[in-house]
Protein backbone atom coordinates (compact mmCIF):
# COMPACT_ATOMS: atom_id res chain seq x y z
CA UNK A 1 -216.46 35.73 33.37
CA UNK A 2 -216.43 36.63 29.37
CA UNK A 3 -214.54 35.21 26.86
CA UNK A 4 -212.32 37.35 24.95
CA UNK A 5 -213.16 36.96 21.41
CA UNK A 6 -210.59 37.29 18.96
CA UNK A 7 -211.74 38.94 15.59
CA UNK A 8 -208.73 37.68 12.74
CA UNK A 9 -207.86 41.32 11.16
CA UNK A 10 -206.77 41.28 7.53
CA UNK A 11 -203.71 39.87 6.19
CA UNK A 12 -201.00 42.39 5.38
CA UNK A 13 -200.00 43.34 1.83
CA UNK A 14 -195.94 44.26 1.57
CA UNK A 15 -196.55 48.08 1.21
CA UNK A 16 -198.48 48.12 4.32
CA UNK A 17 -196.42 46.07 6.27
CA UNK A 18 -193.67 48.04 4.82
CA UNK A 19 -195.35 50.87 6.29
CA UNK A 20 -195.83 50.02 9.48
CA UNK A 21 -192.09 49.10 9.60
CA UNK A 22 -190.76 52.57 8.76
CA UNK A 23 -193.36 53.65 11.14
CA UNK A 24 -192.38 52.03 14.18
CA UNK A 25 -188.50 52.49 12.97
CA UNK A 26 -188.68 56.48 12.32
CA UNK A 27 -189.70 57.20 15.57
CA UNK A 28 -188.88 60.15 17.97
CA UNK A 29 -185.24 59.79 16.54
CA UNK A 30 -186.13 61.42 13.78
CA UNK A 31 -187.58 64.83 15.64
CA UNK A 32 -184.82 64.99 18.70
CA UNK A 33 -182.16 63.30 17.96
CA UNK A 34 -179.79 64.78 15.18
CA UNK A 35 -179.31 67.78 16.98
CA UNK A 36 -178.32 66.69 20.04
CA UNK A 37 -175.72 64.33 18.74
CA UNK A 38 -174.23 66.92 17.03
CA UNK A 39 -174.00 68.59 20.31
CA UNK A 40 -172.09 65.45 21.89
CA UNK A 41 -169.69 65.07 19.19
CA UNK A 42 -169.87 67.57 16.37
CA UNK A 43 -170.29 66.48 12.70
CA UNK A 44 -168.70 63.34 13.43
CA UNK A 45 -171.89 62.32 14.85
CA UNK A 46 -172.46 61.01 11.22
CA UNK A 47 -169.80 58.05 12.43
CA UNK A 48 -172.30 57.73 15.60
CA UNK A 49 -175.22 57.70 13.16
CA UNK A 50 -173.28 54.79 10.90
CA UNK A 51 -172.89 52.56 14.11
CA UNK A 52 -176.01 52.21 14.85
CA UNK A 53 -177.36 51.74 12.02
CA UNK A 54 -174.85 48.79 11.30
CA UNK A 55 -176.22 47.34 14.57
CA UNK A 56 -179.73 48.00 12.89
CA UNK A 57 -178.81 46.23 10.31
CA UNK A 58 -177.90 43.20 12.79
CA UNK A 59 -181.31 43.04 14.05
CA UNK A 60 -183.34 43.25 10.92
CA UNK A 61 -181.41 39.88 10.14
CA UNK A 62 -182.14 38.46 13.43
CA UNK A 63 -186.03 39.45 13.61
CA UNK A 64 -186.53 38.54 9.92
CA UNK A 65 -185.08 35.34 10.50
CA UNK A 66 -187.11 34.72 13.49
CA UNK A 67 -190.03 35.94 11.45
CA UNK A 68 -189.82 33.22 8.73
CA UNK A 69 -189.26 30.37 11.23
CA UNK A 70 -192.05 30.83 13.86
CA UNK A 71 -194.44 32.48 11.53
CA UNK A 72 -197.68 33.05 13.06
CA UNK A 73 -196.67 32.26 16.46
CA UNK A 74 -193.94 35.19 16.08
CA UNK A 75 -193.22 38.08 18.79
CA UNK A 76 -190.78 38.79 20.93
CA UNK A 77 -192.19 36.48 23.75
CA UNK A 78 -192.64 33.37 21.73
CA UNK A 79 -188.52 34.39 20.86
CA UNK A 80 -187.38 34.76 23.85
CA UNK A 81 -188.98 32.11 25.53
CA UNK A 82 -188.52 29.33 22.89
CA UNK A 83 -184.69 29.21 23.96
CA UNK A 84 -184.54 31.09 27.46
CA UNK A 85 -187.96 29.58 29.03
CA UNK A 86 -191.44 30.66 29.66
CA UNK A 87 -190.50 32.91 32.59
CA UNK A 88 -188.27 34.63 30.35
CA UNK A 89 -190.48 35.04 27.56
CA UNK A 90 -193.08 36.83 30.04
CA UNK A 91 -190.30 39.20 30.94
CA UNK A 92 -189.22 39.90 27.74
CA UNK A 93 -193.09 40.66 26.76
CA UNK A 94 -193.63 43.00 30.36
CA UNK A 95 -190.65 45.13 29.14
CA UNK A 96 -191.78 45.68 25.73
CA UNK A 97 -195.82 46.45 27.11
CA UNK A 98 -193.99 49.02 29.40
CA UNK A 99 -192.02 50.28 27.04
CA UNK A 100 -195.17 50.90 25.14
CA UNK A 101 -197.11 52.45 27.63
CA UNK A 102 -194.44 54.85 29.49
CA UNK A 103 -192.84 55.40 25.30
CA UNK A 104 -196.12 56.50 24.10
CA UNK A 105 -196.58 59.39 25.65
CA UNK A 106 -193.17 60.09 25.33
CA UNK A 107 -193.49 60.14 21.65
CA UNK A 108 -195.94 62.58 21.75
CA UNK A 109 -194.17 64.89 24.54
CA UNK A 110 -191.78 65.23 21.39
CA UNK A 111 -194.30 66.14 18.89
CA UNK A 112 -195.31 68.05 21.04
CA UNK A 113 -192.43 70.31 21.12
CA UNK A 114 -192.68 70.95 17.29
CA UNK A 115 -196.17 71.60 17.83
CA UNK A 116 -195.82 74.06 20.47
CA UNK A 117 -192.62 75.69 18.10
CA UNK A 118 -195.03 78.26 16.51
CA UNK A 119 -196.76 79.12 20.20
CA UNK A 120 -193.58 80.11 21.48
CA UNK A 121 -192.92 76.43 23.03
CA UNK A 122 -193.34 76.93 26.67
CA UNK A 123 -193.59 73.99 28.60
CA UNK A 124 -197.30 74.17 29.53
CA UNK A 125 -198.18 74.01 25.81
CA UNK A 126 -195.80 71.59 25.11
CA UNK A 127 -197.75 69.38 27.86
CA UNK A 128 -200.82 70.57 26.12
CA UNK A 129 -200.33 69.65 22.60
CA UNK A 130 -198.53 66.37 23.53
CA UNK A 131 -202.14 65.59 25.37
CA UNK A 132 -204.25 66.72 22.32
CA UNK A 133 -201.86 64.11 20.05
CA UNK A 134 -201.98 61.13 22.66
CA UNK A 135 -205.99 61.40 23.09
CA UNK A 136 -205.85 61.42 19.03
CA UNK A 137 -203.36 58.74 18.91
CA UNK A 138 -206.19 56.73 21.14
CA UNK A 139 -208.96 57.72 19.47
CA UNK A 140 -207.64 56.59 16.44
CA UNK A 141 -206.91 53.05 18.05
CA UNK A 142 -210.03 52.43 19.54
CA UNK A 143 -211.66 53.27 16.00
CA UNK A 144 -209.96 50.08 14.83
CA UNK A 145 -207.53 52.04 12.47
CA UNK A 146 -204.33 49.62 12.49
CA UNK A 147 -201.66 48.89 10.21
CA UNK A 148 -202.62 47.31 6.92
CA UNK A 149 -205.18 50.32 6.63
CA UNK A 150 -204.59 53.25 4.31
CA UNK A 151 -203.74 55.17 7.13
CA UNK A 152 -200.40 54.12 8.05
CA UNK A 153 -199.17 54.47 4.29
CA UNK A 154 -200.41 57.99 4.14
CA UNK A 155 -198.41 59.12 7.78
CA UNK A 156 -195.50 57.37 6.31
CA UNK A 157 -195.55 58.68 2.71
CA UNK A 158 -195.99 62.48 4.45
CA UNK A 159 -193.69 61.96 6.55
CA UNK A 160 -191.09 60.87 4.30
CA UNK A 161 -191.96 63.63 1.91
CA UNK A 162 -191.90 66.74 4.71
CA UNK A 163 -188.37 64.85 5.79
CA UNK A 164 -187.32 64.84 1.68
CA UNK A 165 -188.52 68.58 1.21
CA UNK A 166 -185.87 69.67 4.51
CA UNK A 167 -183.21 67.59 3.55
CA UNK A 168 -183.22 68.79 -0.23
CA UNK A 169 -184.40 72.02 -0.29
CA UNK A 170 -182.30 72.88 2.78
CA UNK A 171 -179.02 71.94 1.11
CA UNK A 172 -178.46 75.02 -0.93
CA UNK A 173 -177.61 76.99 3.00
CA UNK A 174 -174.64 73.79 3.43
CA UNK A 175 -171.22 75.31 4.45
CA UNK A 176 -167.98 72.99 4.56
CA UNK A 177 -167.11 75.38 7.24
CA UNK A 178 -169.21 73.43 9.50
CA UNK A 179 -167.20 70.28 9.29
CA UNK A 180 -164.26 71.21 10.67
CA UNK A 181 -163.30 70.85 13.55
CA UNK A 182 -164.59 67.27 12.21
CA UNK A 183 -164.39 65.33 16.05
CA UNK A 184 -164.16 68.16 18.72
CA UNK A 185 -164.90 65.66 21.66
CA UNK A 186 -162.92 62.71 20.13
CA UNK A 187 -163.86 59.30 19.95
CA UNK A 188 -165.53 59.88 23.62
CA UNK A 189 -168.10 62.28 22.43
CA UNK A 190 -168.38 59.88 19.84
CA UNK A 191 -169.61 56.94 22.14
CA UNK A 192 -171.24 59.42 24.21
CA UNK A 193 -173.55 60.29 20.78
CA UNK A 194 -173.86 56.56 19.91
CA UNK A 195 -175.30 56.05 23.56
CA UNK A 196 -177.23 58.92 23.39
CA UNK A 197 -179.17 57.63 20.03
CA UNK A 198 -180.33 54.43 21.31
CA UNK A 199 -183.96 55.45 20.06
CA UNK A 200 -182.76 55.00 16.94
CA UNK A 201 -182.55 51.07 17.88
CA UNK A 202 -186.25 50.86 19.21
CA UNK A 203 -188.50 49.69 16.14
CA UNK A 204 -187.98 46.16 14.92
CA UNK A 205 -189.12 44.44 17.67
CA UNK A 206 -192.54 46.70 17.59
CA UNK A 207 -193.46 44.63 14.18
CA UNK A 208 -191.88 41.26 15.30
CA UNK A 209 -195.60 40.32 16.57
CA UNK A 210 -197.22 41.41 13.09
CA UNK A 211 -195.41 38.41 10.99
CA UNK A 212 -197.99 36.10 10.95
CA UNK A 213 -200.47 39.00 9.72
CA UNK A 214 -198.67 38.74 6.16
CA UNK A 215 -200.08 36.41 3.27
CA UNK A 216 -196.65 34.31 2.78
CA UNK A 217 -194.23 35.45 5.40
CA UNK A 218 -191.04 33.77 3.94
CA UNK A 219 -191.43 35.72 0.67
CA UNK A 220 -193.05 39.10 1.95
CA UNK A 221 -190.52 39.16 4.95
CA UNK A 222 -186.96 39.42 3.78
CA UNK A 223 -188.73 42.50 0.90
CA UNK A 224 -190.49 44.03 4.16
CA UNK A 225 -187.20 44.09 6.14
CA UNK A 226 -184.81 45.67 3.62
CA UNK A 227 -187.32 48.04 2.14
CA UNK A 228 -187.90 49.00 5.55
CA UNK A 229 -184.25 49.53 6.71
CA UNK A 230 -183.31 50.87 3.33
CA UNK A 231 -185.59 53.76 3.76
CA UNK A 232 -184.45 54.18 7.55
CA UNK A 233 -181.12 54.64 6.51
CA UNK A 234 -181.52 57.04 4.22
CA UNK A 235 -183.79 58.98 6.11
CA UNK A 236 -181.83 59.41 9.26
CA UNK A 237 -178.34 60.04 7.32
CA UNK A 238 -179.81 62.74 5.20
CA UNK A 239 -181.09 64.14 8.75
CA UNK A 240 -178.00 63.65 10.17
CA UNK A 241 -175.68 65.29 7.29
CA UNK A 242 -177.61 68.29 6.77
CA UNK A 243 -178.18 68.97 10.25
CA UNK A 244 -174.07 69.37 10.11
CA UNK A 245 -173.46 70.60 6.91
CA UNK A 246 -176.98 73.05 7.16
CA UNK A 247 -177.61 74.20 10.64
CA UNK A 248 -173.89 74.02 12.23
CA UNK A 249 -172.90 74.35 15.71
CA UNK A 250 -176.06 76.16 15.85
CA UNK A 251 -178.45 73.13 16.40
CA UNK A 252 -178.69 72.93 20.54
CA UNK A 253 -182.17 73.14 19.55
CA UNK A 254 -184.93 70.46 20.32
CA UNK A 255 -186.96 71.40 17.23
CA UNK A 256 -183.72 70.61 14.51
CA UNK A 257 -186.25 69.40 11.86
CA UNK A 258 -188.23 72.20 12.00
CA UNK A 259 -184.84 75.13 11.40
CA UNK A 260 -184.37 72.80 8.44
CA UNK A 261 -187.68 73.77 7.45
CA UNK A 262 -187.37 76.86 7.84
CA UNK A 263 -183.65 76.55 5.75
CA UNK A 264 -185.99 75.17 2.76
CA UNK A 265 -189.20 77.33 2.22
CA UNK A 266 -188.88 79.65 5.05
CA UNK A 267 -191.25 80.59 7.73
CA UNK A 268 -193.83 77.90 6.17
CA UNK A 269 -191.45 75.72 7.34
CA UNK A 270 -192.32 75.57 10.78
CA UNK A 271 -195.56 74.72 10.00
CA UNK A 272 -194.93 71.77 7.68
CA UNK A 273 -192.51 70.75 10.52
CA UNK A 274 -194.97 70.85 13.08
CA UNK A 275 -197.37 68.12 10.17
CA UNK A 276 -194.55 66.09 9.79
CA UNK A 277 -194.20 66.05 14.18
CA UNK A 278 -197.82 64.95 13.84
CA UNK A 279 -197.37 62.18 11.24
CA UNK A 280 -194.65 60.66 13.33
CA UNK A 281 -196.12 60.61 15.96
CA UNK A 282 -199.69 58.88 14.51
CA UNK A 283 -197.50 56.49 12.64
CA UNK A 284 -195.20 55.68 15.92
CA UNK A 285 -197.56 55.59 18.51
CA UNK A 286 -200.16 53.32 15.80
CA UNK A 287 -197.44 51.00 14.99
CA UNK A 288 -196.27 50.35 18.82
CA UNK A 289 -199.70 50.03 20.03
CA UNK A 290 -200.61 48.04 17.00
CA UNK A 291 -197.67 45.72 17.79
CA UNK A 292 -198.31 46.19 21.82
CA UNK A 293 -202.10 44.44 21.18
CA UNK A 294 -201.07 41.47 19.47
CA UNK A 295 -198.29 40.33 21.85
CA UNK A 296 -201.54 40.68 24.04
CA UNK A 297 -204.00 39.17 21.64
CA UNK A 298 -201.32 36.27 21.13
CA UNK A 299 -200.14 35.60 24.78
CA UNK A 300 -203.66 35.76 26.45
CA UNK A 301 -206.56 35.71 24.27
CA UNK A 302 -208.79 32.99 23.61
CA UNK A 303 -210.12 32.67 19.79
CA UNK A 304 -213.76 31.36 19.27
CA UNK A 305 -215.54 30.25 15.80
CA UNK A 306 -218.73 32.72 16.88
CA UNK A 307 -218.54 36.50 16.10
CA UNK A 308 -221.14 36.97 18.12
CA UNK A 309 -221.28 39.64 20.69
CA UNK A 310 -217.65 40.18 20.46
CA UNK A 311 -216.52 41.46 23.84
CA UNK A 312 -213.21 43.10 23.33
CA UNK A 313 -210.71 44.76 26.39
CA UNK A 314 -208.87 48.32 26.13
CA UNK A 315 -207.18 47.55 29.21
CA UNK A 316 -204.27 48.69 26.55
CA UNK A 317 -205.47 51.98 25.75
CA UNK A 318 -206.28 52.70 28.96
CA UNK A 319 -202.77 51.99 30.44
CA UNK A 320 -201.36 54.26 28.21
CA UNK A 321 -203.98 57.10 29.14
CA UNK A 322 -203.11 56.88 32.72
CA UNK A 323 -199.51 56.91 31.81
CA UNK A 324 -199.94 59.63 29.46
CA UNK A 325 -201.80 61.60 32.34
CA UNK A 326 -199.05 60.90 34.96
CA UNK A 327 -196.17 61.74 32.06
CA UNK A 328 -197.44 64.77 30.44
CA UNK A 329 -199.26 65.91 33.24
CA UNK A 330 -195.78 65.73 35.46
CA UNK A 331 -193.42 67.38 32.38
CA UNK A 332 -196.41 70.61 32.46
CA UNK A 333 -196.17 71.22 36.00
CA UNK A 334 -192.62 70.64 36.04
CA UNK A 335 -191.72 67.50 38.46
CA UNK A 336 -189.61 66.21 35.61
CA UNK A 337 -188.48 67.09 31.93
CA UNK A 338 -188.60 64.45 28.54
CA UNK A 339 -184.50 64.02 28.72
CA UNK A 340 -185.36 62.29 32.43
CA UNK A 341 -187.66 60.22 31.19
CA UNK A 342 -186.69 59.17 27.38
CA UNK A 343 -184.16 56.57 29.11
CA UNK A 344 -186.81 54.29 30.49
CA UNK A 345 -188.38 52.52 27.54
CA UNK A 346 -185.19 53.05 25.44
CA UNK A 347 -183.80 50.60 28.41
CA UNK A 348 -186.58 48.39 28.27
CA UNK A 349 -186.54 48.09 24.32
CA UNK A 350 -182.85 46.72 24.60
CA UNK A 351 -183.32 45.02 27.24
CA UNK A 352 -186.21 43.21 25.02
CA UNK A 353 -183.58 42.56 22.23
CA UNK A 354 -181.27 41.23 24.48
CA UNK A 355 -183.70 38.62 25.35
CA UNK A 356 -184.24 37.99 21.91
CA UNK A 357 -180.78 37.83 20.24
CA UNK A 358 -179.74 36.05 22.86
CA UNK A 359 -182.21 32.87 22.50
CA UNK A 360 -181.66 33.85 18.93
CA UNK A 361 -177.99 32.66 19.28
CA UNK A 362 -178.94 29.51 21.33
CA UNK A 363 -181.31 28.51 19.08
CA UNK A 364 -179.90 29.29 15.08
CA UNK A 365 -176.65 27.93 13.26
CA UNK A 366 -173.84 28.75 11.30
CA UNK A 367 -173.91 32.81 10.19
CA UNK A 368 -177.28 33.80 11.91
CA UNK A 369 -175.68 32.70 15.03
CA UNK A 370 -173.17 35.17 14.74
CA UNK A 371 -174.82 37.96 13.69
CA UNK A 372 -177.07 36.97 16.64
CA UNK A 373 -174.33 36.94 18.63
CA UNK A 374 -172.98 40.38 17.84
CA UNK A 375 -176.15 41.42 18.32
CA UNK A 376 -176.77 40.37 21.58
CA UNK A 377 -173.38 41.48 22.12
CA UNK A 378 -173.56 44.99 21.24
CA UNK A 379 -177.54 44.82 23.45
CA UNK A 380 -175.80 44.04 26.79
CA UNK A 381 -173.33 47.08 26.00
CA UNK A 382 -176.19 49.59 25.47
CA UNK A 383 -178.14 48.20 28.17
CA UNK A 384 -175.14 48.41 30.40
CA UNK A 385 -174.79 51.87 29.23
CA UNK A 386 -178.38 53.19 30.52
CA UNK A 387 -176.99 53.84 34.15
CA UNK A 388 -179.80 53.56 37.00
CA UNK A 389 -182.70 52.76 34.46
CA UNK A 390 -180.73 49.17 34.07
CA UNK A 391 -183.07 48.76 37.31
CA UNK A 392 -186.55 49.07 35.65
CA UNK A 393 -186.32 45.72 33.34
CA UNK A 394 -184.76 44.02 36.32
CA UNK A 395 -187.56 45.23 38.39
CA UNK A 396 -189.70 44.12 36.07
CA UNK A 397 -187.63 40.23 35.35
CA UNK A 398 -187.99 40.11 39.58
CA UNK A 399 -191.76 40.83 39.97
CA UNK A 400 -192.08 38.63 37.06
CA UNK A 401 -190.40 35.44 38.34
CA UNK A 402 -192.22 36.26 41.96
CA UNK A 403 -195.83 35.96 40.28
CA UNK A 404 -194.71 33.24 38.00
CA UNK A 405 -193.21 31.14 41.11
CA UNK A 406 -197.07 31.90 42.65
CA UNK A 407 -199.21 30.53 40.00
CA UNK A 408 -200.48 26.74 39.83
CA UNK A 409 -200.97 25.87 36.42
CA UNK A 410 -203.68 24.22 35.11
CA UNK A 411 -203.35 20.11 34.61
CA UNK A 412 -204.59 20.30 31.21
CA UNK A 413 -202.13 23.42 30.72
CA UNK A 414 -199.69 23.02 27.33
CA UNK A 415 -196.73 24.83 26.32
CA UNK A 416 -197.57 25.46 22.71
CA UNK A 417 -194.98 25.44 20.26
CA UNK A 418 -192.74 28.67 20.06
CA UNK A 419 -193.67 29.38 23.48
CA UNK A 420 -191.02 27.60 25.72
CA UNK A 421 -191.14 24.43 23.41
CA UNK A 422 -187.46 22.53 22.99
CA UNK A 423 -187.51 23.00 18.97
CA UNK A 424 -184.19 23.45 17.05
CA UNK A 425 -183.81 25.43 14.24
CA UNK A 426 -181.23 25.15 11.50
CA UNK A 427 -180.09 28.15 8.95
């Protein structure tokens, strides 16, 4: 049996880290979701839009403070289990692996859509593109190209420019006639939006297993975190107001991005949207994978001194190529569409910041406690929310505890600190 050898990547400057924030945070929320929230409630799906990112805002705190206290032993198993248990912590870490595997091809279903936009967007291309960006998206993995490279700054500085050019150059088409009526499905189509853009939650835990990759973690953290949700903010309201104020009642479209586009410089629009589809998806698929392998590299491998004949596993990449096949494949020939499918690893995101705030709120004091607290609150509620796909994480919590309950550990076996270990801390 090999060792797995553990090569220490580079430490993380703020930019990139920044980077690989925004990455992880702009996901597919920022392609699908601003049009179909207007659908549910009409331009008061700006309110919808403001809720969650308050509750954004909730978890930053939480993960940043988390961040700074278990430094290089930080990720969302070493949070979960340093208040909840070992058992939980493994649970915590399946949900957020199988959120990355069944999510990533997910992601790229949805790029795949803007893609496709110029080809007329039938399904089977859709399928086909999404399988030319997830076979990119792995290629670009195994190469080695991870966050703190020049890579993930240049997806997330072209993305945020393509995202700038729609918003801007698309406000000059803006009619107040598209406000009113302002709530057409009252405060239920309201809730039903807020429910509905529960993507726009999934991102901070992606990161969480990245801290101890930056050079001083209590000073780069807190300027990481706000930089980070600062430019998530802005990004999705701007998306979200001139989707109302530009597009209207017209936007039951899954390509809104791309009519805004179109709004700005015309028919080159489509085009640029279907870049910007491809940058998000590089930069969102990189940064969960990128996260995805160190909760892996930190949970199971075993560092060595020697370099030598460094054996290293893709068992990683190569989940998330059979569940890309299995996905896509299943969306071309029609067995199921990306709406039946999105709801799984939104459900097992939450249900991974559940496990978090909540041992979060066990183990902090005085304010981070409550904003813990509200966060772990307002977690159960979306989780809650998900309907039947509440059963995958407890699927996954069950098959957990059953192979836990079945393996002898070793005499010599410690519980390393952060992992399980009965430390208090104080903020």
């Amino acid at each position: 049996m090999g060792t797995t050898v553990v090569e220490s990547p580079p430490p993380l400057s703020t930019v990139h880290a920044t980077a690989l924030y925004v990455g992880a945070l702009l996901g597919p929320a920022a392609l699908l979701l601003p049009g179909l929230a207007v659908d549910l409630a009409g331009p008061a799906s700006v309110i919808s839009w403001g809720i969650l990112l308050m509750l954004s805002a909730l978890l930053a705190i939480v993960f940043a403070g988390l961040g700074r206290r278990f430094g290089s032993q930080a990720g969302v198993r070493a949070f979960t289990a340093e208040r909840l248990g070992a058992t939980a912590g493994r649970v915590v870490a399946h949900c957020f692996l199988g959120g990355v595997i069944i999510g990533a091809p997910l992601v790229c279903l949805i790029g795949g859509q803007y893609l496709a936009a110029p080809f007329g967007g039938s399904t089977p291309v859709v399928a086909g593109c999404a399988a030319v960006l997830l076979l990119l998206v792995l290629l670009v993995t195994l190469a080695g190209a991870r966050a703190g490279t020049p890579l993930q700054l240049t997806l997330v500085i072209l993305l945020i420019v393509l995202i700038g050019v729609a918003v801007l150059g698309s406000a000059i088409h803006a009619d107040n006639a598209h406000w009113a009526p302002f709530a057409p499905h009252g405060a239920g189509g309201i809730t039903s939006a807020a429910a509905s853009l529960m993507l726009a939650f999934v991102g901070w835990e992606a990161s969480a297993s990245l801290t101890g990759r930056l050079r001083d973690a209590r000073r780069q953290l807190p300027r990481v975190v706000t930089a980070a949700f600062i430019i998530t903010s802005v990004v999705y309201l701007g998306l979200a107001t001139s989707t109302v104020a530009v597009l209207g009642a017209s936007t039951g479209t899954r390509t809104p991005l791309s009519d805004l586009l179109a709004a700005a410089v015309g028919p080159p629009g489509r085009i640029l949207a279907a870049l910007c589809a491809v940058a998000l998806t590089l930069a969102c698929t990189n940064a969960y994978l990128t996260g995805a392998a160190a909760l892996i590299r930190t949970s199971t491998a075993i560092p060595r001194p020697s370099r030598r004949t460094p054996t290293r596993r893709h068992g990683l990449e190569l989940a998330v190529g059979v569940s890309g096949f299995l996905v896509i494949g299943g969306v071309g020939i029609g067995w199921w569409t990306v709406d039946d499918l999105v709801a799984i690893p939104s459900t097992l995101f939450v249900a991974v910041y559940l496990g978090c705030t909540v041992s979060a709120t066990l183990m902090t004091k005085s304010w981070l406690r409550a904003v813990s607290a509200t966060a772990a609150t307002a977690s159960l509620a979306l989780l809650t929310a998900g309907g039947w796909t509440v059963l995958v994480p407890v699927a996954i919590a069950s098959a957990t505890r059953i192979w836990t309950s079945n393996q002898s550990p070793a005499p010599t076996q410690r519980t390393p600190t952060g992992y399980g270990a009965t430390r208090r801390w104080q903020c």
